[in-house]
Structure formats: structure tokens, C-alpha cells
Protein backbone atom coordinates (compact mmCIF):
# COMPACT_ATOMS: atom_id res chain seq x y z
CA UNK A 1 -35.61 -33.14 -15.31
CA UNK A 2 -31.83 -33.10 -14.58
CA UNK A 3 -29.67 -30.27 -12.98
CA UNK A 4 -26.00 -30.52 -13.36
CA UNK A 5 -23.57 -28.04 -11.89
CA UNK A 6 -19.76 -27.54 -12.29
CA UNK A 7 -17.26 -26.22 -9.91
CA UNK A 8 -14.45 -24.51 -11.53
CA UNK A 9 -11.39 -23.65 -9.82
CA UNK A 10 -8.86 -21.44 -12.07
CA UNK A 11 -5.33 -19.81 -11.19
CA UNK A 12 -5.26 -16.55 -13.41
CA UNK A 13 -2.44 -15.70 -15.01
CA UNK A 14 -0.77 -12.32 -14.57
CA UNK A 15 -3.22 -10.34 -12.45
CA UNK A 16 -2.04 -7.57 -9.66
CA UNK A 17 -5.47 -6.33 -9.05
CA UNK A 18 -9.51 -7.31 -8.42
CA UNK A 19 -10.03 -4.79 -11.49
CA UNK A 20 -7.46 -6.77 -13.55
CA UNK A 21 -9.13 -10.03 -12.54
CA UNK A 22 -12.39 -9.04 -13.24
CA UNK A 23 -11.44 -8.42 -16.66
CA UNK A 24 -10.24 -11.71 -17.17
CA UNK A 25 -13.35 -13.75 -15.86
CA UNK A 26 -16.07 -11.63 -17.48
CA UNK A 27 -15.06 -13.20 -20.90
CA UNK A 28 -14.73 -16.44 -19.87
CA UNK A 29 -18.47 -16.36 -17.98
CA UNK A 30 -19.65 -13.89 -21.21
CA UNK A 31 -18.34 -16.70 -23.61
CA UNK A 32 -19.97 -19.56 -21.54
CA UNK A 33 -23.42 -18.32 -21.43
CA UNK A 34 -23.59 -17.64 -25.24
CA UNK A 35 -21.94 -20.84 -26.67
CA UNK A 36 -23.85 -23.84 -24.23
CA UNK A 37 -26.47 -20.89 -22.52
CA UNK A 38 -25.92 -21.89 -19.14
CA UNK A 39 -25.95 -19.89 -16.07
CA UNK A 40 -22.49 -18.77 -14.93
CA UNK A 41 -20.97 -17.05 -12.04
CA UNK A 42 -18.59 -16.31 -10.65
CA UNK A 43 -18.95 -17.79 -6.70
CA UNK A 44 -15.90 -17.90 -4.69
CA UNK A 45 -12.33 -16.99 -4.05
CA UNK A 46 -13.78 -12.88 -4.85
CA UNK A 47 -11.10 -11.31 -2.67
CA UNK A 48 -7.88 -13.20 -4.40
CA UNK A 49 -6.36 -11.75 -7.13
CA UNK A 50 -4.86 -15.16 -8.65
CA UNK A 51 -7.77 -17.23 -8.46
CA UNK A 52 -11.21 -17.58 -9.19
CA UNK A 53 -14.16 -20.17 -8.84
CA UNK A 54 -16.76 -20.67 -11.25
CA UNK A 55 -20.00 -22.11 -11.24
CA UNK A 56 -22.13 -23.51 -14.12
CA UNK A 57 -25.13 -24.95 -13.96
CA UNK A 58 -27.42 -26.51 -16.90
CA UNK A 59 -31.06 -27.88 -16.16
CA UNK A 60 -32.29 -30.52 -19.47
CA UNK A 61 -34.71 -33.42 -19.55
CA UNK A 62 -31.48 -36.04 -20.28
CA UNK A 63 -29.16 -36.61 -18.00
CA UNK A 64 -26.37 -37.68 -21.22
CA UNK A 65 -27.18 -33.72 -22.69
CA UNK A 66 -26.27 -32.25 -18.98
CA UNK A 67 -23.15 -34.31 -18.87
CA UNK A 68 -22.12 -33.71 -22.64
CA UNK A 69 -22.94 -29.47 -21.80
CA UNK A 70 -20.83 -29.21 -18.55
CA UNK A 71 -18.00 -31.63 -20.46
CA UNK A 72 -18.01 -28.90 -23.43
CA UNK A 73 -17.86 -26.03 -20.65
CA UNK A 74 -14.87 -27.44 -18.89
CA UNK A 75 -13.32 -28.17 -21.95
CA UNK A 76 -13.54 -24.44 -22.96
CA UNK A 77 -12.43 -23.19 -19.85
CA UNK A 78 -9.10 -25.58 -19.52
CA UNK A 79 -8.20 -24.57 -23.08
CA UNK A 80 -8.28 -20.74 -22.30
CA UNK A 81 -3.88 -19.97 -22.78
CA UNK A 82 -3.92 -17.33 -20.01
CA UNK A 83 -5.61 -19.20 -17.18
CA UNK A 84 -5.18 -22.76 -15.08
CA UNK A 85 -7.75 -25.02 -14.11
CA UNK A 86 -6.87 -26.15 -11.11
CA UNK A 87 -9.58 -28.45 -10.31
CA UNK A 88 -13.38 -29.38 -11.76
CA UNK A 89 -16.27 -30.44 -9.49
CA UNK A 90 -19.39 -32.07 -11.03
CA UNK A 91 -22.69 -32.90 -9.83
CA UNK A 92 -26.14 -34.16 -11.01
CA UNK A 93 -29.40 -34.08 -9.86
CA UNK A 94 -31.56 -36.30 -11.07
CA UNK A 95 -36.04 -37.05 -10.14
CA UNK A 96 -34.92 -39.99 -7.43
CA UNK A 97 -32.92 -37.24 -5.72
């Protein structure tokens, strides 16, 4: 078994408000969980407007399947028009760890 999780950091783009930015994520987490159904949240940065950091994380039995899933994720993500990913974090957990 292999866990993989992915560290999003986005700048949203014209947001004055925590109601305005939740609008904004909860399509982008909604849209991840249906098209590669992994879990998604939304896990740090929750008091700034601007930006936002989102987890993913995927749990298959090959290691190539959890690299290809959070590959396709951050693809999706850094080809949204009305945010910026800033930076993308990986890890994966594998049975010798």
C-alpha cells in the first residue's frame, strides 16, 4: 500500500472576503474529489483572503498510480485561469516507511 499527499499552495485571484474565497476553493476541492476521488481539503492559510493551501491525498497498491493521480491533480489545479499555484509539495509513503 502507498499513500501520497500533495501540498498545494494557491494565490486567488480577486477575492476581498473569506465568503468570496470560500467560493472559489469549494469548486476546485468539489472538482478534485469527483474526477481522481481523492480526499481534499482545504488545510491552511484559512484566515487570508488571497491564498489558500490544499491538501490531497490518494492511498493505491502502486506507487506509479499515486504519482500519476497527484500529477493529474496538480495539473488541474495550475490550469484553473482565476487562481496561481504558487508552490506544490509531494510526498509518498511507501511499506519500508
Amino acid at each position: 500500500m502507498f499513500v501520497g499527499t500533495l501540498e498545494l499552495d494557491v494565490l486567488l485571484g480577486d477575492v476581498r472576503s473569506l465568503k468570496q474565497k470560500r467560493s472559489a476553493v469549494r469548486p476546485i476541492v468539489a472538482e478534485l474529489r469527483r474526477r481522481y476521488e481523492v480526499a481534499v481539503a482545504e488545510a491552511g492559510h484559512l484566515d487570508l483572503y488571497r491564498r489558500s493551501l490544499l491538501g490531497v491525498a490518494v492511498v493505491a497498491a502502486d506507487a506509479s498510480h499515486v504519482r500519476d493521480v497527484l500529477d493529474a491533480c496538480e495539473r488541474l489545479v495550475a490550469a484553473r485561469p482565476e487562481i496561481e499555484l504558487l508552490s506544490a509539495r509531494r510526498r509518498l509513503l511507501g511499506p519500508e516507511d
